[in-house]
Each structure stands twice: as structure tokens, then as C-alpha cells.
PDB file of N, CA and C in Angstrom:
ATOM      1  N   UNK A   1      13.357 -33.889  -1.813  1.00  0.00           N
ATOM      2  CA  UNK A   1      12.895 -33.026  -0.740  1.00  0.00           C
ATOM      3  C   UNK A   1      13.349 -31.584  -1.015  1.00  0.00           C
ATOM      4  N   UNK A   2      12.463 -30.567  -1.054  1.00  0.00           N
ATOM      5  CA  UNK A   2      12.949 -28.947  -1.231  1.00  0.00           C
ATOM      6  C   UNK A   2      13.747 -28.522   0.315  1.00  0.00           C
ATOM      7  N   UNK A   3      14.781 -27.989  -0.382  1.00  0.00           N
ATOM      8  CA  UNK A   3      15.623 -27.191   1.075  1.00  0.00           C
ATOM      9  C   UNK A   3      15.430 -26.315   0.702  1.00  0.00           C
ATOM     10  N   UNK A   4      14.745 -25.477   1.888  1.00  0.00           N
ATOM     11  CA  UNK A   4      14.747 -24.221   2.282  1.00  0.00           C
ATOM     12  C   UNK A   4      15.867 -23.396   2.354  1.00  0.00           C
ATOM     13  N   UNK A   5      15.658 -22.030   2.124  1.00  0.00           N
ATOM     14  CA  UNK A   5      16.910 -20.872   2.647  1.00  0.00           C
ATOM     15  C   UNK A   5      17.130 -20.568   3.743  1.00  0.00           C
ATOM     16  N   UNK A   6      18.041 -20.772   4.085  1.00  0.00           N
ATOM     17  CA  UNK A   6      18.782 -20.254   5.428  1.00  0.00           C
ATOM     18  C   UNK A   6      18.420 -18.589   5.427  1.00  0.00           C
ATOM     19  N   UNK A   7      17.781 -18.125   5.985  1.00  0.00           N
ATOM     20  CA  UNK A   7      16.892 -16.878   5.926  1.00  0.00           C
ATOM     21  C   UNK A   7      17.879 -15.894   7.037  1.00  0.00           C
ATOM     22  N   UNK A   8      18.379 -16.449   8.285  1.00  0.00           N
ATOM     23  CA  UNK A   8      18.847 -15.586   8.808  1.00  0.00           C
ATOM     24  C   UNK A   8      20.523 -15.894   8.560  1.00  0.00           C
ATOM     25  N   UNK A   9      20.904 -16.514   7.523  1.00  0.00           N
ATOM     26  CA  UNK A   9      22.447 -16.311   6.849  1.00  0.00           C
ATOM     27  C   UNK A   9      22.534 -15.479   5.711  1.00  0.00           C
ATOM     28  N   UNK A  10      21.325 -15.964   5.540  1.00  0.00           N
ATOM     29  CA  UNK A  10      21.392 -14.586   3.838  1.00  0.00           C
ATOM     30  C   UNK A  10      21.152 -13.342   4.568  1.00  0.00           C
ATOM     31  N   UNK A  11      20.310 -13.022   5.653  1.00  0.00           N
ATOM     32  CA  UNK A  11      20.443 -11.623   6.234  1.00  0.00           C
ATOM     33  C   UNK A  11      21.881 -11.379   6.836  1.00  0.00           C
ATOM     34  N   UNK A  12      22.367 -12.222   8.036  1.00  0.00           N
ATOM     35  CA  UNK A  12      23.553 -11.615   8.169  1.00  0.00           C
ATOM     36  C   UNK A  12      24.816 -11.523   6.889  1.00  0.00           C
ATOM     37  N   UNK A  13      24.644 -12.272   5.735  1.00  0.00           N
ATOM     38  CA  UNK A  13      25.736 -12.036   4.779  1.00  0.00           C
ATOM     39  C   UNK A  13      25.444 -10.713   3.805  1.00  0.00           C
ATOM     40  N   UNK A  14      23.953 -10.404   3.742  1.00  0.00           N
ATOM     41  CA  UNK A  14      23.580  -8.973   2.952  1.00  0.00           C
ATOM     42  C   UNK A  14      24.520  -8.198   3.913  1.00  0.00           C
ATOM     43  N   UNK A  15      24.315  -8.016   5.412  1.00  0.00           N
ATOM     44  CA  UNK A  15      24.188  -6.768   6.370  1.00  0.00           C
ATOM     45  C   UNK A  15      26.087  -7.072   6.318  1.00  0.00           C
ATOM     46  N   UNK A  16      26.739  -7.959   6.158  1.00  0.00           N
ATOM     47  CA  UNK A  16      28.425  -7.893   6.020  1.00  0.00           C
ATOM     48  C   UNK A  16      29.027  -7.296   4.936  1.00  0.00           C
ATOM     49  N   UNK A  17      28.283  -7.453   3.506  1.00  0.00           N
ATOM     50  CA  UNK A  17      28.371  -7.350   2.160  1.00  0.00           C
ATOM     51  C   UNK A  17      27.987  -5.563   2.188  1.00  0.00           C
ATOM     52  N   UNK A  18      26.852  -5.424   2.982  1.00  0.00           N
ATOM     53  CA  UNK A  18      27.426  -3.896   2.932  1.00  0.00           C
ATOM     54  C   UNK A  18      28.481  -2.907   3.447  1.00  0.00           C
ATOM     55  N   UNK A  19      28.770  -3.850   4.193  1.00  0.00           N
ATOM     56  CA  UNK A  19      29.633  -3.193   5.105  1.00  0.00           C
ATOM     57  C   UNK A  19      30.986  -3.214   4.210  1.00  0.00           C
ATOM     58  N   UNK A  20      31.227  -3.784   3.587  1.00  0.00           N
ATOM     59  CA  UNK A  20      32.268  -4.195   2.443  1.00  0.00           C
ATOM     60  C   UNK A  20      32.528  -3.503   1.328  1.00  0.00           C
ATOM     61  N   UNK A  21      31.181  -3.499   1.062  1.00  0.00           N
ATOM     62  CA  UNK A  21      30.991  -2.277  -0.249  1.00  0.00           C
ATOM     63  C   UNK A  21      31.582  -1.352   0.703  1.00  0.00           C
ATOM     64  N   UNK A  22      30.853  -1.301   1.361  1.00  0.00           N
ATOM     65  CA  UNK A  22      30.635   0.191   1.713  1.00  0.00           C
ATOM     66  C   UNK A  22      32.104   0.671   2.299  1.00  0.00           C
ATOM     67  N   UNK A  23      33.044  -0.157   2.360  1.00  0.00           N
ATOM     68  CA  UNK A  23      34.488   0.287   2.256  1.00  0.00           C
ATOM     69  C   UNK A  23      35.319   1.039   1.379  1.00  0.00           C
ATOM     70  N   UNK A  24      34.973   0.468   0.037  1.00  0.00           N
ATOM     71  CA  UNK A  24      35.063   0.495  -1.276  1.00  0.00           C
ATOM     72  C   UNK A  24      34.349   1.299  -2.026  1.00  0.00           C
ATOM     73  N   UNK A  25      33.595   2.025  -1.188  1.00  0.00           N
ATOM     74  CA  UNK A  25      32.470   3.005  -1.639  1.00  0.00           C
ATOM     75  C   UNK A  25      31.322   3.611  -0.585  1.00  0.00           C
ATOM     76  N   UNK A  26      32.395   4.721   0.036  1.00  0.00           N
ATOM     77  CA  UNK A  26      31.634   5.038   1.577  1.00  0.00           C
ATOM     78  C   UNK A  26      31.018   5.745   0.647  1.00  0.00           C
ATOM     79  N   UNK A  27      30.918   6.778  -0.209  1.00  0.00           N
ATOM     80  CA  UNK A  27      29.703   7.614  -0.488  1.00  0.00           C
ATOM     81  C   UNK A  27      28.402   7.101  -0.748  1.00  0.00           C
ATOM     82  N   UNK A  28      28.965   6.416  -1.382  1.00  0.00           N
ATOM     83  CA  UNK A  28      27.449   5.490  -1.508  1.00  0.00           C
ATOM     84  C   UNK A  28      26.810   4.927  -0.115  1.00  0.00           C
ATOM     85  N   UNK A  29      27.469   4.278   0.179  1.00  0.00           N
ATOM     86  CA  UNK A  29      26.771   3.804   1.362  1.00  0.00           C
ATOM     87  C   UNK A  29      25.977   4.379   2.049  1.00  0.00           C
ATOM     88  N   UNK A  30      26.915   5.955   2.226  1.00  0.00           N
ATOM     89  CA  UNK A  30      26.144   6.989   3.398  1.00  0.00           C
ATOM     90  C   UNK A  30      25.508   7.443   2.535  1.00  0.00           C
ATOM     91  N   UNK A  31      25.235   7.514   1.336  1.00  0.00           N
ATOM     92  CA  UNK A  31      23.709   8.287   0.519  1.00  0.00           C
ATOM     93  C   UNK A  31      22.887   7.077   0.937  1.00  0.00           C
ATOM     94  N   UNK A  32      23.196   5.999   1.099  1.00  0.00           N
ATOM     95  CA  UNK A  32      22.059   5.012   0.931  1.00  0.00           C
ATOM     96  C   UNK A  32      21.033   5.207   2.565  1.00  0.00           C
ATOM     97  N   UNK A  33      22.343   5.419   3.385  1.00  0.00           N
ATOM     98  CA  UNK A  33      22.569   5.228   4.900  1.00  0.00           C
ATOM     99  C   UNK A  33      21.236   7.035   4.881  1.00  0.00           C
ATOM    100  N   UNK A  34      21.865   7.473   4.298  1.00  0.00           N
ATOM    101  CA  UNK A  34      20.765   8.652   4.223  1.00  0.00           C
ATOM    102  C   UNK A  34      19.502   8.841   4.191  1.00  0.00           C
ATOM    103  N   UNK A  35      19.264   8.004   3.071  1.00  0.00           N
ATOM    104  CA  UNK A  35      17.732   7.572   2.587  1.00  0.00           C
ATOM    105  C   UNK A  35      16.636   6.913   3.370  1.00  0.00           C
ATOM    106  N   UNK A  36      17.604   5.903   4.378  1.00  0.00           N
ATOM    107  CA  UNK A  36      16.809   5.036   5.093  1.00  0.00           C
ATOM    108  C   UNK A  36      16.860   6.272   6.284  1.00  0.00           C
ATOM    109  N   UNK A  37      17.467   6.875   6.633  1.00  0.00           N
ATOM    110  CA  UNK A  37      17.620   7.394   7.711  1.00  0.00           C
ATOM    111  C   UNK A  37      16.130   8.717   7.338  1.00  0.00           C
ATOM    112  N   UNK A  38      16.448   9.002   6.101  1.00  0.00           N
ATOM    113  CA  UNK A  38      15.274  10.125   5.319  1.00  0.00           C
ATOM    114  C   UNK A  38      13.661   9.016   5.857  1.00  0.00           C
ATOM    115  N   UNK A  39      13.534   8.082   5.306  1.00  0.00           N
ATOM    116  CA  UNK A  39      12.140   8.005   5.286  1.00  0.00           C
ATOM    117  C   UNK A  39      11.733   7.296   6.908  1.00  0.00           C
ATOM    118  N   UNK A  40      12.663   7.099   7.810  1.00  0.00           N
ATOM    119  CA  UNK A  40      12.323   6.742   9.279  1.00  0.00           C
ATOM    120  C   UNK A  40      11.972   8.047   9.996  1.00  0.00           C
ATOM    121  N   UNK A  41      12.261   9.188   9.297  1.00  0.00           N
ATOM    122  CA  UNK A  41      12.270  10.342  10.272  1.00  0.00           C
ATOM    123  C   UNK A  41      10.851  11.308  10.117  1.00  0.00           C
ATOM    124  N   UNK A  42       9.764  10.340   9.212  1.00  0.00           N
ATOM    125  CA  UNK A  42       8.065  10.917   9.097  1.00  0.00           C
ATOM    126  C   UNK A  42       7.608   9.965   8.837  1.00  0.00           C
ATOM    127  N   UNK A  43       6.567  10.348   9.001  1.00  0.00           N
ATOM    128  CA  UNK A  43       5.326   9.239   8.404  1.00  0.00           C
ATOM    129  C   UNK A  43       4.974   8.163   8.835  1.00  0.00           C
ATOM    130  N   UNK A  44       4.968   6.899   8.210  1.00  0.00           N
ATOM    131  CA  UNK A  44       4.380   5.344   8.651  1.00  0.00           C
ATOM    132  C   UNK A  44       5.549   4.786  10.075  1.00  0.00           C
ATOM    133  N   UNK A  45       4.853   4.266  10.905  1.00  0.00           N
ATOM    134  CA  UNK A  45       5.524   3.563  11.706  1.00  0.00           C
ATOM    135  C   UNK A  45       6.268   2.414  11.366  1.00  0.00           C
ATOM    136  N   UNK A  46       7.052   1.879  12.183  1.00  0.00           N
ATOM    137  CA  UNK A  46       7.895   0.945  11.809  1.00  0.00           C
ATOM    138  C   UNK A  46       7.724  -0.474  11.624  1.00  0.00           C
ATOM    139  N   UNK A  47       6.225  -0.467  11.869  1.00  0.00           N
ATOM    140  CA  UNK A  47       6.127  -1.461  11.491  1.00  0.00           C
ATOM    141  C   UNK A  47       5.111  -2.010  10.338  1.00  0.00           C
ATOM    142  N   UNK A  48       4.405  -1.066  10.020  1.00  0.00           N
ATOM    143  CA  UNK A  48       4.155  -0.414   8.362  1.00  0.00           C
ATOM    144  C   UNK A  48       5.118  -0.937   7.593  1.00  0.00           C
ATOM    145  N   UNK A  49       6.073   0.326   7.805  1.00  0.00           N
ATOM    146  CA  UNK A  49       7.058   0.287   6.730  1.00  0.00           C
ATOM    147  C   UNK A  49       8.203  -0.790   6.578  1.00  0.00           C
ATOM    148  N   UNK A  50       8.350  -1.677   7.144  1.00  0.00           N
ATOM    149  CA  UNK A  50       8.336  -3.073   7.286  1.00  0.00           C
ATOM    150  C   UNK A  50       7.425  -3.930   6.414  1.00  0.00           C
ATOM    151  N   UNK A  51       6.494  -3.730   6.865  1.00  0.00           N
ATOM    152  CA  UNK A  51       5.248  -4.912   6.037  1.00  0.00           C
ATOM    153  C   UNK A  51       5.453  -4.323   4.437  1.00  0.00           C
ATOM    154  N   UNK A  52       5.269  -3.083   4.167  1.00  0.00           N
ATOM    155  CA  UNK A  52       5.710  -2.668   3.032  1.00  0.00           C
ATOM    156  C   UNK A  52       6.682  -2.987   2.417  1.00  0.00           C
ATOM    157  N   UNK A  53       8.132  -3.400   2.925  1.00  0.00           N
ATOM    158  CA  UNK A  53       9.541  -3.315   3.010  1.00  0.00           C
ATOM    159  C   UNK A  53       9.216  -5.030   2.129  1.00  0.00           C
ATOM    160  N   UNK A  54       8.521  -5.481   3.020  1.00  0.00           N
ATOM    161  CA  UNK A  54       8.004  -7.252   2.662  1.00  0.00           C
ATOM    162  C   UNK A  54       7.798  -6.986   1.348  1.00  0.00           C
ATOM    163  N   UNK A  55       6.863  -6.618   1.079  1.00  0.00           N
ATOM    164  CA  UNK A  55       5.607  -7.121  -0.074  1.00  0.00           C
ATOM    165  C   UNK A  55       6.409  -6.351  -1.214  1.00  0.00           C
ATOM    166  N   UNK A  56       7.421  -5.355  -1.213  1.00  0.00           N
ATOM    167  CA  UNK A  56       8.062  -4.796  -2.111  1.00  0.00           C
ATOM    168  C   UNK A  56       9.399  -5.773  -2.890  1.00  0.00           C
ATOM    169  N   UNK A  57      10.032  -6.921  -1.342  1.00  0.00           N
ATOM    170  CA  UNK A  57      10.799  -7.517  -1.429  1.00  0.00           C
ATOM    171  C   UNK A  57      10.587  -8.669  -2.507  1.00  0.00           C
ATOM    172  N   UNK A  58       8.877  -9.029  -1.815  1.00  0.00           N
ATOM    173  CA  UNK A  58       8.899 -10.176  -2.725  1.00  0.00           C
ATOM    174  C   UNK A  58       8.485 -10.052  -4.331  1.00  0.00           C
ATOM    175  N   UNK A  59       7.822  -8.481  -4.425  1.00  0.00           N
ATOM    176  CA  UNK A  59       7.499  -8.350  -6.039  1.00  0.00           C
ATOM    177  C   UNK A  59       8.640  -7.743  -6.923  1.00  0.00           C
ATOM    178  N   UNK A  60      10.118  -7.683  -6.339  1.00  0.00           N
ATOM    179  CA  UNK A  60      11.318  -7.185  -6.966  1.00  0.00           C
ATOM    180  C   UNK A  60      11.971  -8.870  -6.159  1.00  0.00           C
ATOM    181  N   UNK A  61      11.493  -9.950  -6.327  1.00  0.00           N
ATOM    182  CA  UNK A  61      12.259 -10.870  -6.135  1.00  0.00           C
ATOM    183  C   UNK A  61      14.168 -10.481  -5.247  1.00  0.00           C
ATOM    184  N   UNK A  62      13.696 -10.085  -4.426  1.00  0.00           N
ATOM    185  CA  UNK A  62      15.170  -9.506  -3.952  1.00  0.00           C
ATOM    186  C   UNK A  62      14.969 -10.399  -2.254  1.00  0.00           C
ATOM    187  N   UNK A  63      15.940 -11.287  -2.141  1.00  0.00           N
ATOM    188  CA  UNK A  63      16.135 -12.236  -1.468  1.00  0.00           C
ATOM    189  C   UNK A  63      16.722 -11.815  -0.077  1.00  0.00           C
ATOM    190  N   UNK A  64      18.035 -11.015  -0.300  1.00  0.00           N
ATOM    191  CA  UNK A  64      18.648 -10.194   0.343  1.00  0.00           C
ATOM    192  C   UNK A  64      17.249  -9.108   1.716  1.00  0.00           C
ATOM    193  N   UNK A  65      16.246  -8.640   0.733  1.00  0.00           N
ATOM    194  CA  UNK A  65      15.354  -7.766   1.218  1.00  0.00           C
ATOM    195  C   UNK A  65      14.459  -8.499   2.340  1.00  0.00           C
ATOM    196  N   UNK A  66      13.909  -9.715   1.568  1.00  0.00           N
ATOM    197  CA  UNK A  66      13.335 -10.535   2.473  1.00  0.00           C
ATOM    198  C   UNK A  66      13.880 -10.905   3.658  1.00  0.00           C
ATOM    199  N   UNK A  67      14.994 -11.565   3.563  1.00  0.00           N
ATOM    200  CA  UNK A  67      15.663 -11.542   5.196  1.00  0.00           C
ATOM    201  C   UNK A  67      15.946 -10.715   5.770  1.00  0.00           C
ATOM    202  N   UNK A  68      16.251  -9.516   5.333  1.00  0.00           N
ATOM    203  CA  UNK A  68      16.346  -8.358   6.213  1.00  0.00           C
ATOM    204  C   UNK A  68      15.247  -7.594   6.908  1.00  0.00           C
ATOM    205  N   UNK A  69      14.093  -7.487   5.625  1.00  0.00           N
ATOM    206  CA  UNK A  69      12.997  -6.966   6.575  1.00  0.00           C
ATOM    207  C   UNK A  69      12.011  -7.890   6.985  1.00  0.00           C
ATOM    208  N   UNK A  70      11.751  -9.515   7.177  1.00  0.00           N
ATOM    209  CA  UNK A  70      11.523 -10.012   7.779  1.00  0.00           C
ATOM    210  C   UNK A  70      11.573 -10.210   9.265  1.00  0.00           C
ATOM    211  N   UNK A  71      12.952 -10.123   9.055  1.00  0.00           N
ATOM    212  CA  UNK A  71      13.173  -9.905  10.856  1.00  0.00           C
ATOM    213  C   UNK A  71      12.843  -8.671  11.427  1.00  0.00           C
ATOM    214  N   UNK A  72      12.994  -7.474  10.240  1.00  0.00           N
ATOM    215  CA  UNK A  72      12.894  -6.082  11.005  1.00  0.00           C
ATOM    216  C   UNK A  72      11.421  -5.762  11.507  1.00  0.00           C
ATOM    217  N   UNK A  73      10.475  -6.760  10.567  1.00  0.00           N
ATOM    218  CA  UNK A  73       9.108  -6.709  10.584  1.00  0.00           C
ATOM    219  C   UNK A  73       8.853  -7.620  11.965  1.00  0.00           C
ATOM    220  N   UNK A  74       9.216  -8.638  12.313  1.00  0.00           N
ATOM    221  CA  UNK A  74       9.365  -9.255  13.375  1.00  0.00           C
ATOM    222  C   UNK A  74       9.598  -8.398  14.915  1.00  0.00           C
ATOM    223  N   UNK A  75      10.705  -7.777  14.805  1.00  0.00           N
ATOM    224  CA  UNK A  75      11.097  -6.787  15.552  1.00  0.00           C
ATOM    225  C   UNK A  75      10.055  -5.710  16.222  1.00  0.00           C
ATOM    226  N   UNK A  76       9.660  -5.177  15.077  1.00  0.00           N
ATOM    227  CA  UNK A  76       8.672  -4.092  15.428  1.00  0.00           C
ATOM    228  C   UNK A  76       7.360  -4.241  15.367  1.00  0.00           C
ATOM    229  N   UNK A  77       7.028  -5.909  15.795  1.00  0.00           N
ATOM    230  CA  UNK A  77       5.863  -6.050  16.696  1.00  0.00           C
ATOM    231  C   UNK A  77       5.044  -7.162  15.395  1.00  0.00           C
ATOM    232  N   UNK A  78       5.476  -7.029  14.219  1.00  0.00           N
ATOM    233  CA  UNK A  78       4.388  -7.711  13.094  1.00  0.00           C
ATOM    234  C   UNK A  78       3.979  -9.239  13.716  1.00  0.00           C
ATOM    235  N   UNK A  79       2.313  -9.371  13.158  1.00  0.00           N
ATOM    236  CA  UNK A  79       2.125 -10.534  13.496  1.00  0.00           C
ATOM    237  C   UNK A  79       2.072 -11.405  12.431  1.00  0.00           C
ATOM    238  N   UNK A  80       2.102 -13.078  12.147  1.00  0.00           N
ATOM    239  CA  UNK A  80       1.953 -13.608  10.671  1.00  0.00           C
ATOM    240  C   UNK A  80       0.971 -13.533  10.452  1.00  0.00           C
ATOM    241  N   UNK A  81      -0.166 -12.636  10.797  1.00  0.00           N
ATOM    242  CA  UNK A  81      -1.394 -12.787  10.405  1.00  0.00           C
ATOM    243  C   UNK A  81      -0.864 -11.441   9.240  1.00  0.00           C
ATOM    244  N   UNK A  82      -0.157 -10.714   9.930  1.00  0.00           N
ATOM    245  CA  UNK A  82      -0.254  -8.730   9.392  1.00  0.00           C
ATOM    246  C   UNK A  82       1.108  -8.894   8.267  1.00  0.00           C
ATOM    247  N   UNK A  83       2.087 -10.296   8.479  1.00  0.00           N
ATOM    248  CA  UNK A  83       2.719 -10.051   6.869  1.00  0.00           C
ATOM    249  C   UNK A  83       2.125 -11.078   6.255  1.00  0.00           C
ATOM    250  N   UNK A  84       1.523 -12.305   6.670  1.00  0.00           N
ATOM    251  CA  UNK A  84       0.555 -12.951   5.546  1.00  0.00           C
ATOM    252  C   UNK A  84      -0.347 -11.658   4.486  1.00  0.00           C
ATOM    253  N   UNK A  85      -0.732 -10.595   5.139  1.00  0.00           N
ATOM    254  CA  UNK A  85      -1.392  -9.636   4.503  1.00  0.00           C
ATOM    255  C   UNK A  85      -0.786  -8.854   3.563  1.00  0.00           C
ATOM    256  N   UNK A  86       0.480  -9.040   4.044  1.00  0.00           N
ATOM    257  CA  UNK A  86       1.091  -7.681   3.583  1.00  0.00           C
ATOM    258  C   UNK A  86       1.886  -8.906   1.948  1.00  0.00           C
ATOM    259  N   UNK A  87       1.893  -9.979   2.384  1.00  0.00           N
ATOM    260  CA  UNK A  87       2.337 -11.031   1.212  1.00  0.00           C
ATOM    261  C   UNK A  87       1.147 -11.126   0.417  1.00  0.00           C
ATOM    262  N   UNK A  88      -0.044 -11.297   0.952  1.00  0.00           N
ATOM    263  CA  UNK A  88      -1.452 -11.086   0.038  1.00  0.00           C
ATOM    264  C   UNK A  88      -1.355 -10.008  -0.834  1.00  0.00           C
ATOM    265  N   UNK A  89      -1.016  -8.956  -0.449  1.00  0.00           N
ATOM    266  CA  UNK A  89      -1.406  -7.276  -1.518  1.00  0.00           C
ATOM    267  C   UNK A  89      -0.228  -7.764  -2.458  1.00  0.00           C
ATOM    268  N   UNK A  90       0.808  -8.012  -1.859  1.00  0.00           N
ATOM    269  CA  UNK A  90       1.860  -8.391  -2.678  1.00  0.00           C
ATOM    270  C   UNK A  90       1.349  -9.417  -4.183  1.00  0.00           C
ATOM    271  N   UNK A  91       0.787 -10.181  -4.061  1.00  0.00           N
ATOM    272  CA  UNK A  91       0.123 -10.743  -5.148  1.00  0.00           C
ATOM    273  C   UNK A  91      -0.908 -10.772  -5.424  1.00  0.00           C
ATOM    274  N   UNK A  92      -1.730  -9.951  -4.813  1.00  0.00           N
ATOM    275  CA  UNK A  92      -2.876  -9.273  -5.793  1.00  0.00           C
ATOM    276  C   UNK A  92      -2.512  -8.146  -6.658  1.00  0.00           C
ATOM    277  N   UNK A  93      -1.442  -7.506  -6.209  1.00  0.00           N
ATOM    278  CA  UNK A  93      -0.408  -6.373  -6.929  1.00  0.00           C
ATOM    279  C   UNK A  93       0.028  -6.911  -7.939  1.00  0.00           C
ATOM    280  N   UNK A  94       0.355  -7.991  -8.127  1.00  0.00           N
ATOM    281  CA  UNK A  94       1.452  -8.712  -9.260  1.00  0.00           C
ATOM    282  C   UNK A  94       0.349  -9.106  -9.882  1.00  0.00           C
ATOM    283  N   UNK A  95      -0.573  -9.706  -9.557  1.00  0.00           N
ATOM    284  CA  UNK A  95      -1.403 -10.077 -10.379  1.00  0.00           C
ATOM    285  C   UNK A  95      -2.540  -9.154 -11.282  1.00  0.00           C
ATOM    286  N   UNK A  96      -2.687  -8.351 -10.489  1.00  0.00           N
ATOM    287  CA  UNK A  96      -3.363  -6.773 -11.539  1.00  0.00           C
ATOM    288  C   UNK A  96      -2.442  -6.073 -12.332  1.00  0.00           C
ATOM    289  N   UNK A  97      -0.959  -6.429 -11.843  1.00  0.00           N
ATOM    290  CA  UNK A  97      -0.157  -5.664 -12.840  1.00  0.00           C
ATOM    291  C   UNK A  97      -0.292  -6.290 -14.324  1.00  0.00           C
ATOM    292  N   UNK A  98       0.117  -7.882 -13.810  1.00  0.00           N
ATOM    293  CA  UNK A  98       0.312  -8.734 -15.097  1.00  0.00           C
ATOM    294  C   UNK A  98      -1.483  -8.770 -15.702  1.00  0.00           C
ATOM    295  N   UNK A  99      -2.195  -8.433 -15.448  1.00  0.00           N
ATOM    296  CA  UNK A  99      -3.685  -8.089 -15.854  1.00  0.00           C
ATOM    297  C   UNK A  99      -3.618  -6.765 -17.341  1.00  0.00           C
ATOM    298  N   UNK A 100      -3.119  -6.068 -16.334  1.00  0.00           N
ATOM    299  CA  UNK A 100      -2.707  -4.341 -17.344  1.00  0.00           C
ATOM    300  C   UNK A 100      -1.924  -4.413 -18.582  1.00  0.00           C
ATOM    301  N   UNK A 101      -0.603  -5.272 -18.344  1.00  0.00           N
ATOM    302  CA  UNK A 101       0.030  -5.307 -19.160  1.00  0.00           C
ATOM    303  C   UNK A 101      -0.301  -6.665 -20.660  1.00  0.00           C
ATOM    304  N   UNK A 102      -1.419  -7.258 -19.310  1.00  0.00           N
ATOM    305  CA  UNK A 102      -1.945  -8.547 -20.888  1.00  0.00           C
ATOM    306  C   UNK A 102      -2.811  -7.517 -21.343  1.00  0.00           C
ATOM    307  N   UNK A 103      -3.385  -6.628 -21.008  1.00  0.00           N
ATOM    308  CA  UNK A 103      -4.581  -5.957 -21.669  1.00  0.00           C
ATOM    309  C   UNK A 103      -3.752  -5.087 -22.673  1.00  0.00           C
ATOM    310  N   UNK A 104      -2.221  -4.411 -22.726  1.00  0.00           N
ATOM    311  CA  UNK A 104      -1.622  -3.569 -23.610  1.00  0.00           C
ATOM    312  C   UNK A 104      -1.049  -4.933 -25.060  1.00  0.00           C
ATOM    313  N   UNK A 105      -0.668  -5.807 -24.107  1.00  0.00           N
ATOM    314  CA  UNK A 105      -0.258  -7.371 -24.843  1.00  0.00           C
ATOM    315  C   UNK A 105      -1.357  -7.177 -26.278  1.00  0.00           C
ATOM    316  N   UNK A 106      -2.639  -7.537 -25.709  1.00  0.00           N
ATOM    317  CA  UNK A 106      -3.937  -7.434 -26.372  1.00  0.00           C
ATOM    318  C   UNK A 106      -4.125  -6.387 -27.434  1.00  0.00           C
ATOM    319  N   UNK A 107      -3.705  -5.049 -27.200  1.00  0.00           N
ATOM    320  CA  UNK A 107      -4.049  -4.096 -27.804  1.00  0.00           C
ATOM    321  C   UNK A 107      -2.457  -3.868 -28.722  1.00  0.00           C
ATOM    322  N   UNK A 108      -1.679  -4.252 -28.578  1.00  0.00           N
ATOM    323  CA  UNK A 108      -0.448  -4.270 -29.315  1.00  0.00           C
ATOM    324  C   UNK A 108      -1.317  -5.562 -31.180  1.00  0.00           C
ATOM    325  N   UNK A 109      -1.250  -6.695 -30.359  1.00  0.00           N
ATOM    326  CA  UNK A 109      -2.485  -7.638 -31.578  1.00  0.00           C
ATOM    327  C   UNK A 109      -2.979  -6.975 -32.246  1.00  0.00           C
ATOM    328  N   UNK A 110      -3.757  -5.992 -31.802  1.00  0.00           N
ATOM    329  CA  UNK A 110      -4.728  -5.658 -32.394  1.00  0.00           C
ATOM    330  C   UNK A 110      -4.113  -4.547 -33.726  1.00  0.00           C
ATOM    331  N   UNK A 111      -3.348  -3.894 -32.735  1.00  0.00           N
ATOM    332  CA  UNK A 111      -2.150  -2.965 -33.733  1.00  0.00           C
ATOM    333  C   UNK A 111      -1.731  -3.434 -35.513  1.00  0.00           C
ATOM    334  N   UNK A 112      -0.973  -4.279 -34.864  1.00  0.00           N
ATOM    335  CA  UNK A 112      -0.291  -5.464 -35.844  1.00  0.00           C
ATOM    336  C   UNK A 112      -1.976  -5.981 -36.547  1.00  0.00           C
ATOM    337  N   UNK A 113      -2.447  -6.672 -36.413  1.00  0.00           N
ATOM    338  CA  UNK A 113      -3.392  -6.636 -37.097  1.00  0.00           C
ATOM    339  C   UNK A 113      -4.340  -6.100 -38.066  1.00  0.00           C
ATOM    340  N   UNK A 114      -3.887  -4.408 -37.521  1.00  0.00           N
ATOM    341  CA  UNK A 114      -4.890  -3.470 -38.579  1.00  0.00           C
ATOM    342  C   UNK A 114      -3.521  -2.969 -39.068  1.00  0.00           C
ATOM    343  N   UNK A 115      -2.347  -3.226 -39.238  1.00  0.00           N
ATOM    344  CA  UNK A 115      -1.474  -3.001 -40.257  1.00  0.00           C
ATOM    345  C   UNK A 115      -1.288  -3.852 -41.643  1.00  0.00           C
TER     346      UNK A 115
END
């Protein structure tokens, strides 16, 4: 039988783990603490940048990301119809990438070949 991840333990142990670092390394933290604070203060709403937050999580395999902005996407109104979507671009993204890079794959052959 597959066991699932405990989704809201890996979020609260990311959101402790920074807090930890971030003992051990307040500058960092507050540059990081900066950044997020930088891109909330224009542009896409929050719950955009959430669904985004998703589909970024799952094509940098970052586990940590997923539970965190899962819920945050939750929070600010997302429906599973609007991150099913936002998980869709997510692998139509991965999948046109890995498209591009078989097509350089291809043309590398071809390289080697006329050498």
C-alpha cells in the first residue's frame, strides 16, 4: 500500500527549520524575508501567486514548497479546480521543456556525426 506525506508536518517542520536557520543566519533570513515581502507589495494577487508558487514547487521537485504553498493557495480562496490547473501548466511546462532539450539532444547526434 503507498503512504502518503504528511503534507501539513512537512509544512509546519519547513516553517520551524526556518526559524532555526534563521538564528544561525538572521541576514539571510531577512534578505529572504525581504524578497517575499518585495514581490507581495505589486502585481498578481495572492492567490495567483500561490497557484504559481504550486506549479513552480512541483517542477523544482521541492516538497517543503508544496506544503507551504498549498495551504497558502488554500487560504487565499484557490479552488481544486484552479490548482488542478495550475498542476496542468506545470506539466505541460515540463513536458515542452523536455521536448526542447530532446530536440538540442538530436542536434548534438547530428554534431558528432558530421565529425
Amino acid at each position: 500500500m503507498t503512504q502518503f506525506a504528511d503534507w501539513k508536518a512537512i509544512g509546519t517542520h519547513t516553517k520551524k527549520s526556518f526559524g532555526k536557520l534563521g538564528k544561525n543566519h538572521p541576514k539571510m533570513l531577512e534578505a529572504y524575508g525581504n524578497l517575499d515581502e518585495a514581490i507581495n507589495a505589486e502585481g498578481l494577487d495572492a492567490k495567483t501567486k500561490e497557484l504559481i508558487a504550486i506549479a513552480v514547487a512541483v517542477t523544482t521537485r521541492c516538497e517543503s514548497c508544496i506544503a507551504v504553498h498549498t495551504e497558502k493557495a488554500l487560504a487565499a480562496g484557490a479552488s481544486d479546480a484552479e490548482i488542478a490547473g495550475a498542476l496542468a501548466t506545470a506539466i505541460s511546462l515540463n513536458a515542452g521543456a523536455t521536448y526542447a532539450y530532446a530536440l538540442r539532444a538530436m542536434e548534438a547526434v547530428e554534431q558528432h556525426k558530421g565529425e
